[in-house]
N, C-alpha and C. Protein backbone atom coordinates (compact mmCIF):
# COMPACT_ATOMS: atom_id res chain seq x y z
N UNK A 1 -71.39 -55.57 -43.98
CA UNK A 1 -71.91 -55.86 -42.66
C UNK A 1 -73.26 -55.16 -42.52
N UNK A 2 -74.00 -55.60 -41.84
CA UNK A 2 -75.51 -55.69 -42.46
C UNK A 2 -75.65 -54.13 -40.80
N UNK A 3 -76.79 -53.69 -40.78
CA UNK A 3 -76.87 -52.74 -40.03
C UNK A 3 -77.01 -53.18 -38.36
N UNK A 4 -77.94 -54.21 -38.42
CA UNK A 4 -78.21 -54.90 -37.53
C UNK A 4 -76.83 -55.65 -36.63
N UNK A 5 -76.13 -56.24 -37.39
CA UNK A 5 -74.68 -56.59 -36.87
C UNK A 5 -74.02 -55.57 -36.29
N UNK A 6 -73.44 -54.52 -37.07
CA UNK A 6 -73.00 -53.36 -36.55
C UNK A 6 -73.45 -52.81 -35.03
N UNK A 7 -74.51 -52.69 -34.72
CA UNK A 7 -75.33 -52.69 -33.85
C UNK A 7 -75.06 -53.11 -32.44
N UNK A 8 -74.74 -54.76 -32.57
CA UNK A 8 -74.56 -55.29 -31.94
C UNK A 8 -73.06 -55.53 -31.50
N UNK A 9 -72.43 -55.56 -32.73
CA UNK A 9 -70.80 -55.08 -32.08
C UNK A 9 -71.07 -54.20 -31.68
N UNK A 10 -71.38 -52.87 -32.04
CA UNK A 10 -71.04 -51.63 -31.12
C UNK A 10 -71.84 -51.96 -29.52
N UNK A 11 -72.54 -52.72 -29.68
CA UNK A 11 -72.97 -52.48 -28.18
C UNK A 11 -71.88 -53.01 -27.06
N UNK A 12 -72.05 -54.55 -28.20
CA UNK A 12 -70.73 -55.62 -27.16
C UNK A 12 -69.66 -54.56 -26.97
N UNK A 13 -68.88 -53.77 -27.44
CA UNK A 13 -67.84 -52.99 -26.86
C UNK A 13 -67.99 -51.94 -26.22
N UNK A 14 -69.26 -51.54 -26.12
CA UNK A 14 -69.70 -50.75 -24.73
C UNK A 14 -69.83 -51.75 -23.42
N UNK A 15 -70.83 -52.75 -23.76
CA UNK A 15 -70.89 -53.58 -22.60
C UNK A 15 -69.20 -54.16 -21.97
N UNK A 16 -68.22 -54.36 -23.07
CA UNK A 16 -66.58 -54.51 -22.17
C UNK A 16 -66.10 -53.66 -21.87
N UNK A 17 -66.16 -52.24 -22.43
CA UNK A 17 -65.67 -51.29 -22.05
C UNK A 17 -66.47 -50.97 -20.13
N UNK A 18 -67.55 -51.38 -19.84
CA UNK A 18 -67.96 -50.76 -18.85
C UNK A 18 -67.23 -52.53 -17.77
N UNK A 19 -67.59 -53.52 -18.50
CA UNK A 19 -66.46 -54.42 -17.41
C UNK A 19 -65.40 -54.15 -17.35
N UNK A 20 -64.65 -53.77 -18.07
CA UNK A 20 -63.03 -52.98 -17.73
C UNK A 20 -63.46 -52.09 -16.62
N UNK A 21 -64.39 -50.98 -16.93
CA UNK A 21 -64.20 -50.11 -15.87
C UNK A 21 -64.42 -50.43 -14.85
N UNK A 22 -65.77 -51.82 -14.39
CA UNK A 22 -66.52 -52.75 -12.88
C UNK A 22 -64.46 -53.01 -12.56
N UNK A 23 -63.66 -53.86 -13.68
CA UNK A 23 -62.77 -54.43 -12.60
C UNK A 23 -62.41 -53.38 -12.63
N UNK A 24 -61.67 -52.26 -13.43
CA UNK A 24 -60.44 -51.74 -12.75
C UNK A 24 -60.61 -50.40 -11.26
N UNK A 25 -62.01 -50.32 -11.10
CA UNK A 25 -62.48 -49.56 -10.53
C UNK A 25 -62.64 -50.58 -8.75
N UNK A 26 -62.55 -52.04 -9.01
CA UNK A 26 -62.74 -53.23 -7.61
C UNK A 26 -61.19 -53.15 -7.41
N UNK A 27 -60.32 -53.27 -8.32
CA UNK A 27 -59.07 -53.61 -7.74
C UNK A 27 -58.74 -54.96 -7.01
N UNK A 28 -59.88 -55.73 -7.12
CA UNK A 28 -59.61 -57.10 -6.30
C UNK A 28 -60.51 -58.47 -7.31
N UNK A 29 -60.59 -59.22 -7.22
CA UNK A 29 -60.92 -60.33 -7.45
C UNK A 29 -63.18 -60.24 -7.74
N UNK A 30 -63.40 -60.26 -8.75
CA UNK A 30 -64.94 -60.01 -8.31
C UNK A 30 -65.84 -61.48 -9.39
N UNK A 31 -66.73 -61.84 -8.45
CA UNK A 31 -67.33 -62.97 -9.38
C UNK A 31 -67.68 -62.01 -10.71
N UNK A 32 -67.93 -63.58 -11.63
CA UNK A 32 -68.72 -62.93 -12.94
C UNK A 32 -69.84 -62.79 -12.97
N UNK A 33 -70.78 -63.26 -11.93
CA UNK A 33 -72.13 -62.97 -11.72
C UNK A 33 -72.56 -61.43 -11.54
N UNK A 34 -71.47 -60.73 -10.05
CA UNK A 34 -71.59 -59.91 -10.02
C UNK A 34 -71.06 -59.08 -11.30
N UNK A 35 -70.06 -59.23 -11.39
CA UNK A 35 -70.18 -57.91 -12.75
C UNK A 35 -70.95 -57.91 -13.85
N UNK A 36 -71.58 -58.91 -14.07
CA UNK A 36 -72.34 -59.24 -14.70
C UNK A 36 -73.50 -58.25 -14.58
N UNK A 37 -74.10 -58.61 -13.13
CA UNK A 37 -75.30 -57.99 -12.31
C UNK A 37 -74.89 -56.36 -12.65
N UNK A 38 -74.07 -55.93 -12.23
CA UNK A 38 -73.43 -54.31 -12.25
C UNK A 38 -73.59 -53.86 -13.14
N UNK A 39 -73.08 -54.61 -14.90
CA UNK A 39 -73.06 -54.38 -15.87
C UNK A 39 -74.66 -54.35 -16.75
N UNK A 40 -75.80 -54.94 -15.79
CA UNK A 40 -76.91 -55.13 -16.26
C UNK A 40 -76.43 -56.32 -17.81
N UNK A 41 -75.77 -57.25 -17.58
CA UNK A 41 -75.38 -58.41 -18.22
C UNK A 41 -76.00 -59.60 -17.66
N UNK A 42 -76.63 -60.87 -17.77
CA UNK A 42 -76.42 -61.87 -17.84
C UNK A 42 -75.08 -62.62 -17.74
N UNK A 43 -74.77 -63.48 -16.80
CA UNK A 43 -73.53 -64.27 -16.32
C UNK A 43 -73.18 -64.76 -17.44
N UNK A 44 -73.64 -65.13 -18.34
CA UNK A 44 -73.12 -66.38 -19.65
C UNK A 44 -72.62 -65.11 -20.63
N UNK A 45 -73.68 -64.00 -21.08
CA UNK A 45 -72.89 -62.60 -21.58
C UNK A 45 -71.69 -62.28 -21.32
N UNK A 46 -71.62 -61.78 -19.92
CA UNK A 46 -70.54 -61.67 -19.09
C UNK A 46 -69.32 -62.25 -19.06
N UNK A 47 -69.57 -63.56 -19.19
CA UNK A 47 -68.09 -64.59 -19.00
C UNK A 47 -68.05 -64.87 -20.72
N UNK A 48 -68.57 -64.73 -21.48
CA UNK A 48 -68.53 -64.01 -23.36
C UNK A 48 -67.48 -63.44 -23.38
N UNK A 49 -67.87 -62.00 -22.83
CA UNK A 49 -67.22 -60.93 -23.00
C UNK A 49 -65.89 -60.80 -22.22
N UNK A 50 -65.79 -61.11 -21.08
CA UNK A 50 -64.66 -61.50 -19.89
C UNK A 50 -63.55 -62.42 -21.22
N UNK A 51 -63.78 -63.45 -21.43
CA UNK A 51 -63.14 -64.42 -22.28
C UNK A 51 -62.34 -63.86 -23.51
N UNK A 52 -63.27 -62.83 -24.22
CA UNK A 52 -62.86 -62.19 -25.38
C UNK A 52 -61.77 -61.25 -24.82
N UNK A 53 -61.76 -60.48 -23.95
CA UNK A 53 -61.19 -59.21 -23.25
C UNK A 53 -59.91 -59.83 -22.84
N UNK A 54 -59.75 -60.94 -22.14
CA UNK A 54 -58.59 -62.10 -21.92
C UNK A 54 -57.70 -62.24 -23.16
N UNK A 55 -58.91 -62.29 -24.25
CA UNK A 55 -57.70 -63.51 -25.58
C UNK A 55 -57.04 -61.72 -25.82
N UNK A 56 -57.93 -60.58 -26.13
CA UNK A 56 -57.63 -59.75 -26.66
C UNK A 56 -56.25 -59.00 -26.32
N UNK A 57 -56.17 -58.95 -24.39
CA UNK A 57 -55.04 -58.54 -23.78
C UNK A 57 -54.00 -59.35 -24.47
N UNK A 58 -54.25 -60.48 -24.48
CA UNK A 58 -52.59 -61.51 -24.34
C UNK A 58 -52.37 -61.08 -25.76
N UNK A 59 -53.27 -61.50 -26.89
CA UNK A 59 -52.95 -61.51 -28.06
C UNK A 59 -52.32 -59.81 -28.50
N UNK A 60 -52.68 -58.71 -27.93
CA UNK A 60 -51.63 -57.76 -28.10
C UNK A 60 -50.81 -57.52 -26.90
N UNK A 61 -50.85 -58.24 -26.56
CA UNK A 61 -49.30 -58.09 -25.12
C UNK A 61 -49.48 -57.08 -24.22
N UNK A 62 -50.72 -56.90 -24.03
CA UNK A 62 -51.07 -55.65 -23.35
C UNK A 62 -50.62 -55.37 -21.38
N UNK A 63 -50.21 -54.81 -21.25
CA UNK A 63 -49.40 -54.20 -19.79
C UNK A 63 -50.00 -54.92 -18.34
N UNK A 64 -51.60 -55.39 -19.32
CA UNK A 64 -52.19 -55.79 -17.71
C UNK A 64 -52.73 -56.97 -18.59
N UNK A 65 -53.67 -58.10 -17.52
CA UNK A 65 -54.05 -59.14 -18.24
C UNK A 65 -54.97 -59.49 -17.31
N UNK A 66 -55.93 -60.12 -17.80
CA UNK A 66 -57.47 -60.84 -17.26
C UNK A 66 -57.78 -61.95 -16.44
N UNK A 67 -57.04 -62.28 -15.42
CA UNK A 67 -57.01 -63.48 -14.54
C UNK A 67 -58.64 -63.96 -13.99
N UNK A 68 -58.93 -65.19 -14.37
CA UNK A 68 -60.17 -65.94 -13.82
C UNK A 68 -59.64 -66.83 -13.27
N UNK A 69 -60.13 -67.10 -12.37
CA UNK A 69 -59.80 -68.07 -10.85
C UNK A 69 -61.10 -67.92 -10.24
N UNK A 70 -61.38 -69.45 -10.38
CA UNK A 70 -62.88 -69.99 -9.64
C UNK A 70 -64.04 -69.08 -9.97
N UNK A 71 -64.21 -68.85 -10.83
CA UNK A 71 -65.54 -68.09 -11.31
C UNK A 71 -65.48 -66.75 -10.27
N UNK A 72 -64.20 -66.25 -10.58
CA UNK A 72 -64.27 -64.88 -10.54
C UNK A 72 -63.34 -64.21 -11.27
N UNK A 73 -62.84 -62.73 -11.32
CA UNK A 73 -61.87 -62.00 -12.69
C UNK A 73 -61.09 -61.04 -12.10
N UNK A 74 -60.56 -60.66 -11.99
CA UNK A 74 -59.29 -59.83 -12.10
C UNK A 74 -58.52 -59.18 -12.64
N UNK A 75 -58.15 -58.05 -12.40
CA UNK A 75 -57.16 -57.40 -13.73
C UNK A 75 -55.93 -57.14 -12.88
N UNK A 76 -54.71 -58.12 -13.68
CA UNK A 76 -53.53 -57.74 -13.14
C UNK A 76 -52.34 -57.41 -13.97
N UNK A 77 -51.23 -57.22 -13.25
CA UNK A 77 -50.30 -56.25 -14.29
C UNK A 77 -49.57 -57.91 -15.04
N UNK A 78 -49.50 -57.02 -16.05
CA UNK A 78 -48.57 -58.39 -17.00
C UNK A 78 -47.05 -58.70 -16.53
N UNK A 79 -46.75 -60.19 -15.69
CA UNK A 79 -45.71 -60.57 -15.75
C UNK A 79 -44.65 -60.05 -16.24
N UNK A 80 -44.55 -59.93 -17.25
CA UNK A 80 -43.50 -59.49 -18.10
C UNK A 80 -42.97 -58.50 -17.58
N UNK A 81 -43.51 -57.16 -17.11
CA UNK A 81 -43.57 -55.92 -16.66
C UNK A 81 -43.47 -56.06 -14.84
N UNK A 82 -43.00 -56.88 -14.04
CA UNK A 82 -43.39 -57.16 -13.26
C UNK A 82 -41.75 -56.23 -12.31
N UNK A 83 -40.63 -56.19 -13.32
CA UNK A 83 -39.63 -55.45 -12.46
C UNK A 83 -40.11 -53.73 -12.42
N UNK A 84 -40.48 -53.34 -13.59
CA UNK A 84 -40.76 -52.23 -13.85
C UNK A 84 -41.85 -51.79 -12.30
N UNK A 85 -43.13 -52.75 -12.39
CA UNK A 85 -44.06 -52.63 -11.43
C UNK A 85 -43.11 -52.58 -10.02
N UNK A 86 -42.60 -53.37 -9.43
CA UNK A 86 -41.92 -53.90 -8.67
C UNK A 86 -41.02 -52.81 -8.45
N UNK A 87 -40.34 -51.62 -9.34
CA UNK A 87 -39.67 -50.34 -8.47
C UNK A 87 -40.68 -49.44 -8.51
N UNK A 88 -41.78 -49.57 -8.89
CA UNK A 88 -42.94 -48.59 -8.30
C UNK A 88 -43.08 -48.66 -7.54
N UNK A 89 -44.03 -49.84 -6.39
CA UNK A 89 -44.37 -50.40 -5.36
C UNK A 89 -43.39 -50.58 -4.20
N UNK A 90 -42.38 -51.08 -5.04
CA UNK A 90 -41.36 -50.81 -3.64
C UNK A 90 -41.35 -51.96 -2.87
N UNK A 91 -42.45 -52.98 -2.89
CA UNK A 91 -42.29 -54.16 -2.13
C UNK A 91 -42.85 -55.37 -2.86
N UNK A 92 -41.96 -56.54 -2.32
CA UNK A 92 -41.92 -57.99 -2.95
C UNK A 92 -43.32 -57.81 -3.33
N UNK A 93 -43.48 -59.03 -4.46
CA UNK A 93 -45.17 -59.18 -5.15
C UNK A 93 -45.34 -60.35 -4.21
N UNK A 94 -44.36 -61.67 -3.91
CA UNK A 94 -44.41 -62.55 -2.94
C UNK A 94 -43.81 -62.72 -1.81
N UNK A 95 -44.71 -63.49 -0.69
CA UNK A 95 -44.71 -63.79 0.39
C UNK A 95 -43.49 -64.35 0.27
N UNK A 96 -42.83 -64.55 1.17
CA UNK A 96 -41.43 -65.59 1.40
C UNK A 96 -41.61 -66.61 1.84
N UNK A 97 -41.77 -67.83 1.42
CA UNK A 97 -42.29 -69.43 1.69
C UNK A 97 -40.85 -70.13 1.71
N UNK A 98 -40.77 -70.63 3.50
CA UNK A 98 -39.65 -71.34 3.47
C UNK A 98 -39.89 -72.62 3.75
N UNK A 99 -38.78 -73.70 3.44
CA UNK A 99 -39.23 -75.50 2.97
C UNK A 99 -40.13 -75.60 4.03
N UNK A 100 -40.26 -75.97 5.01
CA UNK A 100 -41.19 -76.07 5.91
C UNK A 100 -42.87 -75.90 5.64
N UNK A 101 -42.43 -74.46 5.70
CA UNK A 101 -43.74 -73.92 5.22
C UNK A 101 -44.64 -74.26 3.60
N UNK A 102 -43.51 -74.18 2.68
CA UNK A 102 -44.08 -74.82 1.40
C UNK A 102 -44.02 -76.04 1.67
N UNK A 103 -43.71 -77.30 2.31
CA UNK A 103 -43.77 -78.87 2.64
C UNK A 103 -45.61 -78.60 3.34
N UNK A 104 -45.83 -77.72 4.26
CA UNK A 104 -47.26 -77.87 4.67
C UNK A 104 -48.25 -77.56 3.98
N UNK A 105 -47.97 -76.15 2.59
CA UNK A 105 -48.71 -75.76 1.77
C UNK A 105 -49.28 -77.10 1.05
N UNK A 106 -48.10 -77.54 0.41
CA UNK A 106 -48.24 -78.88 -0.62
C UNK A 106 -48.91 -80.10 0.09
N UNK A 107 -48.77 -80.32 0.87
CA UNK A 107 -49.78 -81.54 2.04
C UNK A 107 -50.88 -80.72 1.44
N UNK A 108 -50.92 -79.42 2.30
CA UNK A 108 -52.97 -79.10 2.03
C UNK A 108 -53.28 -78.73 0.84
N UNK A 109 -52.91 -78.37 0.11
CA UNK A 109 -52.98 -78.33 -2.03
C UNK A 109 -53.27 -79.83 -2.32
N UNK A 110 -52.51 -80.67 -1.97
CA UNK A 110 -52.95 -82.16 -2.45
C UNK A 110 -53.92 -83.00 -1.41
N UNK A 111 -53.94 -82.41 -0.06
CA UNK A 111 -54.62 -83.68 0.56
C UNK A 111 -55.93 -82.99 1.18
N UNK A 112 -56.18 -81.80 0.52
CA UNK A 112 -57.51 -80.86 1.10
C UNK A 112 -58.95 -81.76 0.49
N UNK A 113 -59.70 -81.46 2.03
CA UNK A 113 -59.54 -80.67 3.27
C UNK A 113 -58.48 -81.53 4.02
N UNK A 114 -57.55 -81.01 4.96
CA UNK A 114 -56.64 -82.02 5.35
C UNK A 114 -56.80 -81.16 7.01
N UNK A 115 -56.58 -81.90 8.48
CA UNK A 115 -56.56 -81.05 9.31
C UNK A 115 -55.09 -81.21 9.96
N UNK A 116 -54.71 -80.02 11.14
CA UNK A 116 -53.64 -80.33 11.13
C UNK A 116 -52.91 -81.29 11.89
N UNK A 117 -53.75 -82.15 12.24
CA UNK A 117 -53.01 -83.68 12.85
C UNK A 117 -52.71 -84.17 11.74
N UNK A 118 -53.33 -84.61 10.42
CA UNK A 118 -53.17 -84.81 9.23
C UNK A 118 -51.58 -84.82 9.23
N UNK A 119 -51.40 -83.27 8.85
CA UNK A 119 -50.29 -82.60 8.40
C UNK A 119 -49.20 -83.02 8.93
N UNK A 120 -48.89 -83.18 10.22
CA UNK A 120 -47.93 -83.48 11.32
C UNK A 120 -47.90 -84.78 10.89
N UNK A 121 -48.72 -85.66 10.92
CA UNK A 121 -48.18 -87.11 10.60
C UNK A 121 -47.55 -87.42 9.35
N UNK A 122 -48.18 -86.84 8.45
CA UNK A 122 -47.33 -86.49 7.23
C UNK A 122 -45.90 -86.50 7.18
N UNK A 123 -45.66 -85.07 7.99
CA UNK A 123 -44.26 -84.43 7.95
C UNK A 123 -43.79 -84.94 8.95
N UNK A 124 -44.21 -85.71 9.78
CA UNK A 124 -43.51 -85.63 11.62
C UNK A 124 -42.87 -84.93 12.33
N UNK A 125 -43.63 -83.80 12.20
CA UNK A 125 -43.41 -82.39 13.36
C UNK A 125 -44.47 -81.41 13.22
N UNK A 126 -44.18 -80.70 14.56
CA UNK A 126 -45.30 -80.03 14.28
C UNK A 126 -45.55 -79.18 13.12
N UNK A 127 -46.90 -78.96 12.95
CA UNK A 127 -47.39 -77.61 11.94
C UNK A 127 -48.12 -76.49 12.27
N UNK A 128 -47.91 -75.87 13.57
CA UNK A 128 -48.86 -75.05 14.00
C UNK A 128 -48.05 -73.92 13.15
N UNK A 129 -46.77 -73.47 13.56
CA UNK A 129 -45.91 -72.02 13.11
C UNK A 129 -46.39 -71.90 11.20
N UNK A 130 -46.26 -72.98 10.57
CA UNK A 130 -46.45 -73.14 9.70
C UNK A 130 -47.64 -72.85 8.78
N UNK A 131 -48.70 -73.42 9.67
CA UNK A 131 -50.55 -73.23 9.07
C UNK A 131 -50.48 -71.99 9.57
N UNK A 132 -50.31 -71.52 10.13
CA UNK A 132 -50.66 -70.13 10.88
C UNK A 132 -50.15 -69.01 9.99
N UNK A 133 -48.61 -69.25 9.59
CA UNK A 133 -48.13 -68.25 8.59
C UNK A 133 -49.10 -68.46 7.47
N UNK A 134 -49.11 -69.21 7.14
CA UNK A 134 -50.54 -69.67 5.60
C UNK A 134 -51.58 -69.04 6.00
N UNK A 135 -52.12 -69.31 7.00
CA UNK A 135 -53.35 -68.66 6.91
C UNK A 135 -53.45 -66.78 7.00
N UNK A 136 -52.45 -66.48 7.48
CA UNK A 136 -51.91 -65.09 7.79
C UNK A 136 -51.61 -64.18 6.52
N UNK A 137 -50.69 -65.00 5.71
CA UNK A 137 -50.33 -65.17 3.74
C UNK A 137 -52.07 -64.65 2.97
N UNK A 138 -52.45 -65.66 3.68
CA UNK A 138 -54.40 -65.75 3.24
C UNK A 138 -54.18 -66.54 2.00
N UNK A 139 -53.10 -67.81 1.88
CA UNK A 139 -52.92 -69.00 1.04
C UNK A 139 -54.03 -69.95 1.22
N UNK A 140 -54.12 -70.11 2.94
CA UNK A 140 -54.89 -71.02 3.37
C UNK A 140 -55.98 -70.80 4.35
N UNK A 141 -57.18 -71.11 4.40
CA UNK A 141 -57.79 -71.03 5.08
C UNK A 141 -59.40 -72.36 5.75
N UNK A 142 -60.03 -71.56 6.75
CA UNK A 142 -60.55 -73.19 7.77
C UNK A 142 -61.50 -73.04 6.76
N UNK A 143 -62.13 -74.49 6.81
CA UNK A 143 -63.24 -74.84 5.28
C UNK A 143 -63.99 -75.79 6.38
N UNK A 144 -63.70 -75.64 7.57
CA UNK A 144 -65.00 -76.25 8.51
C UNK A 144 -64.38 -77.18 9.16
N UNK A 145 -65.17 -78.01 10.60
CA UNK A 145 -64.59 -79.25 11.17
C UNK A 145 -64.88 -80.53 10.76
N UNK A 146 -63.66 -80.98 10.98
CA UNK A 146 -64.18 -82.89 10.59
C UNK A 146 -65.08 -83.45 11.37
N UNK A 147 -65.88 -84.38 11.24
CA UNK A 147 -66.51 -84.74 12.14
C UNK A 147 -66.19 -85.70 12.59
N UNK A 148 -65.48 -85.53 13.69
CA UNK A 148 -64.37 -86.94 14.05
C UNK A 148 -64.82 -86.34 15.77
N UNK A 149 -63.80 -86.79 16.93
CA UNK A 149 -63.86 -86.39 18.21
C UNK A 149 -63.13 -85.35 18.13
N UNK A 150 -63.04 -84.39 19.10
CA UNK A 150 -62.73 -82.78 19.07
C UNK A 150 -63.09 -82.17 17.82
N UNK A 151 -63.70 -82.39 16.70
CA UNK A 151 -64.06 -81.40 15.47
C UNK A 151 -63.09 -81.03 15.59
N UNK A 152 -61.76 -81.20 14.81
CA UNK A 152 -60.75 -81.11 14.30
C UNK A 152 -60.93 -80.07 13.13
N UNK A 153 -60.31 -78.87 12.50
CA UNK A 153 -60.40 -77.62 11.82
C UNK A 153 -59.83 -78.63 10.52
N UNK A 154 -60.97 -78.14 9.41
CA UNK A 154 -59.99 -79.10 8.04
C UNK A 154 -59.80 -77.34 7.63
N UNK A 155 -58.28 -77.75 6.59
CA UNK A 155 -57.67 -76.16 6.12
C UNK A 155 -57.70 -76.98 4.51
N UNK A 156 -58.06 -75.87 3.83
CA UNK A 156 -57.85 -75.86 2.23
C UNK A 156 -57.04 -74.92 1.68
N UNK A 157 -57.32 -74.60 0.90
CA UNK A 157 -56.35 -73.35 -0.07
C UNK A 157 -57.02 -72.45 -0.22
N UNK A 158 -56.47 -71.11 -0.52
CA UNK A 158 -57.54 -70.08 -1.61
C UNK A 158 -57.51 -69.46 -2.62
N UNK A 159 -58.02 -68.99 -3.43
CA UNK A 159 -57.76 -68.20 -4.56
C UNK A 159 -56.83 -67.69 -4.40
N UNK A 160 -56.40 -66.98 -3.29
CA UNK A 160 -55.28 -66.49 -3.51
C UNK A 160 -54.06 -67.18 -3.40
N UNK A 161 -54.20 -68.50 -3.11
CA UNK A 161 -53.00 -69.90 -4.01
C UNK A 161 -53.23 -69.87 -4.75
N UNK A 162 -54.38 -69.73 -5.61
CA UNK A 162 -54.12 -69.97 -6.97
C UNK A 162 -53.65 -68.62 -7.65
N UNK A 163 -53.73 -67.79 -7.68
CA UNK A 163 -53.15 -66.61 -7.82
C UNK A 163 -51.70 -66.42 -7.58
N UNK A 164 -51.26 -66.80 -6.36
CA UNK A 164 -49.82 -66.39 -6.11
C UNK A 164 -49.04 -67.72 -6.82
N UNK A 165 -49.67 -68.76 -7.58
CA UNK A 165 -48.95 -69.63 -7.98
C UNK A 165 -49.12 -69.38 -9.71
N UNK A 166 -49.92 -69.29 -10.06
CA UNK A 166 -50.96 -68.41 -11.18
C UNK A 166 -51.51 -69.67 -11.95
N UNK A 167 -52.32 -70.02 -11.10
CA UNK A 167 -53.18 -70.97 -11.51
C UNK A 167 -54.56 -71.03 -11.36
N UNK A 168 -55.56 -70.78 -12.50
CA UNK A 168 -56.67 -70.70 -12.47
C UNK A 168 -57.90 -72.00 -11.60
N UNK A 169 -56.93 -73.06 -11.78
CA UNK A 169 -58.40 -73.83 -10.95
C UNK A 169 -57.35 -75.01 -10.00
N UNK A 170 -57.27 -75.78 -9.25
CA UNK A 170 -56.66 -77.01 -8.80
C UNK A 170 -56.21 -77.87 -9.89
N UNK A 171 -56.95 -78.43 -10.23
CA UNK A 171 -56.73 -79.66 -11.64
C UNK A 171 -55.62 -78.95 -12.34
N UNK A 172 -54.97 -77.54 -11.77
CA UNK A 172 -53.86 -77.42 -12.70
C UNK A 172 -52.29 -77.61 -11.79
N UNK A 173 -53.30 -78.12 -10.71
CA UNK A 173 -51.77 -78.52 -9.60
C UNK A 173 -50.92 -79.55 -10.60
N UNK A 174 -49.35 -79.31 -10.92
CA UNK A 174 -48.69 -80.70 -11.28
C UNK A 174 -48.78 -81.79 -10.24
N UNK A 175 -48.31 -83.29 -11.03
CA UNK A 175 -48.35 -84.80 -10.61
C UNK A 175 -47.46 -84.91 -9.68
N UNK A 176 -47.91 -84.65 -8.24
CA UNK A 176 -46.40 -85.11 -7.72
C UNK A 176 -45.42 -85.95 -7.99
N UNK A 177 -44.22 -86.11 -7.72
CA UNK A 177 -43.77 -87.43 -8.28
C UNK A 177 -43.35 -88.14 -7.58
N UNK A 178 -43.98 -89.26 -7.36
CA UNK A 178 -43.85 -90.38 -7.01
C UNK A 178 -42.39 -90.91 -6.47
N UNK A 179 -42.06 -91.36 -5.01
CA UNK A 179 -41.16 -92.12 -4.68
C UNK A 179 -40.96 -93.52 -4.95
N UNK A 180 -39.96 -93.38 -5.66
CA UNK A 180 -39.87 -95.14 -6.27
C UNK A 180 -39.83 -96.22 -4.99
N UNK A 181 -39.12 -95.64 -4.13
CA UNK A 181 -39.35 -96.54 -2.81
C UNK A 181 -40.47 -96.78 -2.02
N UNK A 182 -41.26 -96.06 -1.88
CA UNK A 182 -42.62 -96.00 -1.26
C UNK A 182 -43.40 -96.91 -1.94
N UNK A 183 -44.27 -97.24 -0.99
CA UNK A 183 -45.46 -98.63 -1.86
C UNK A 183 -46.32 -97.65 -2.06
């Protein structure tokens, strides 16, 4: 390995070693731009090195793991380990979603932006108790008004649906399935 190479690995594992420290030091969800910016990295560097740090956790089974959701990163504890975590903490990792409430989630996951007259015709009843717990969860939240009469509130999802479901982007929602009776 030539001197020049060397070089440059050693740097790349300073430059991840100091994104380990940007996330584990946020504790929350941070774009790759910014750590990027923090890290005095370039975004395309950044999401390099983010990517490698990902394969590296899983591929040794390591305790915590590298979640990207919508062009941002995360460090969270590994599934696997999740009872162990779970008598540390002392409290549920999830919200309690009852049919109701997951019947309104799944309307706005598939029919976003959807508002909540939408929703109600959908389900035929109301959805106020329902959007409200979601948005409270911080599953769901307002993404602006329709432009219809009264500017009606359209609700979408958030990262943190995709997170509490553990799914990095939408396109990884499954196919609903289809009622054979329905046209």
């Amino acid at each position: 390995m030539s001197i020049s190479v060397r070089i440059e690995v050693k740097k790349m594992r300073e430059e991840a070693k100091v994104l380990e420290a940007l996330l584990f030091a946020s504790g929350e969800a941070v774009s790759v731009s910014a750590l990027g910016e923090a890290a005095g990295l370039d975004t395309q560097t950044a999401q390099a090195i983010l990517d490698s740090l990902a394969e590296e956790y899983l591929r040794e089974n390591r305790g915590f793991q590298l979640r990207q959701i919508n062009g941002t990163v995360q460090l969270c504890s590994n599934p696997f380990y999740y009872e162990a975590v779970r008598r540390l903490v002392q409290t549920p990792v999830k919200k309690t979603l009852t049919q109701p409430i997951m019947e309104t989630l799944s309307i706005i996951a598939y029919k976003q932006p959807v508002t909540k007259a939408q929703i109600e015709e959908i389900r035929g009843v109301a959805a106020d108790h329902a959007v409200n717990r979601l948005i409270e969860y911080g599953l769901v939240m307002e993404q602006g008004r329709l432009d219809a009469p009264g500017k009606p509130i359209l609700l979408c999802t958030t990262d943190a649906f995709l997170r509490y479901f553990g799914f990095e982007h939408l396109g990884q929602l499954p196919m609903p399935e289809m009622d054979p009776a329905s046209p």
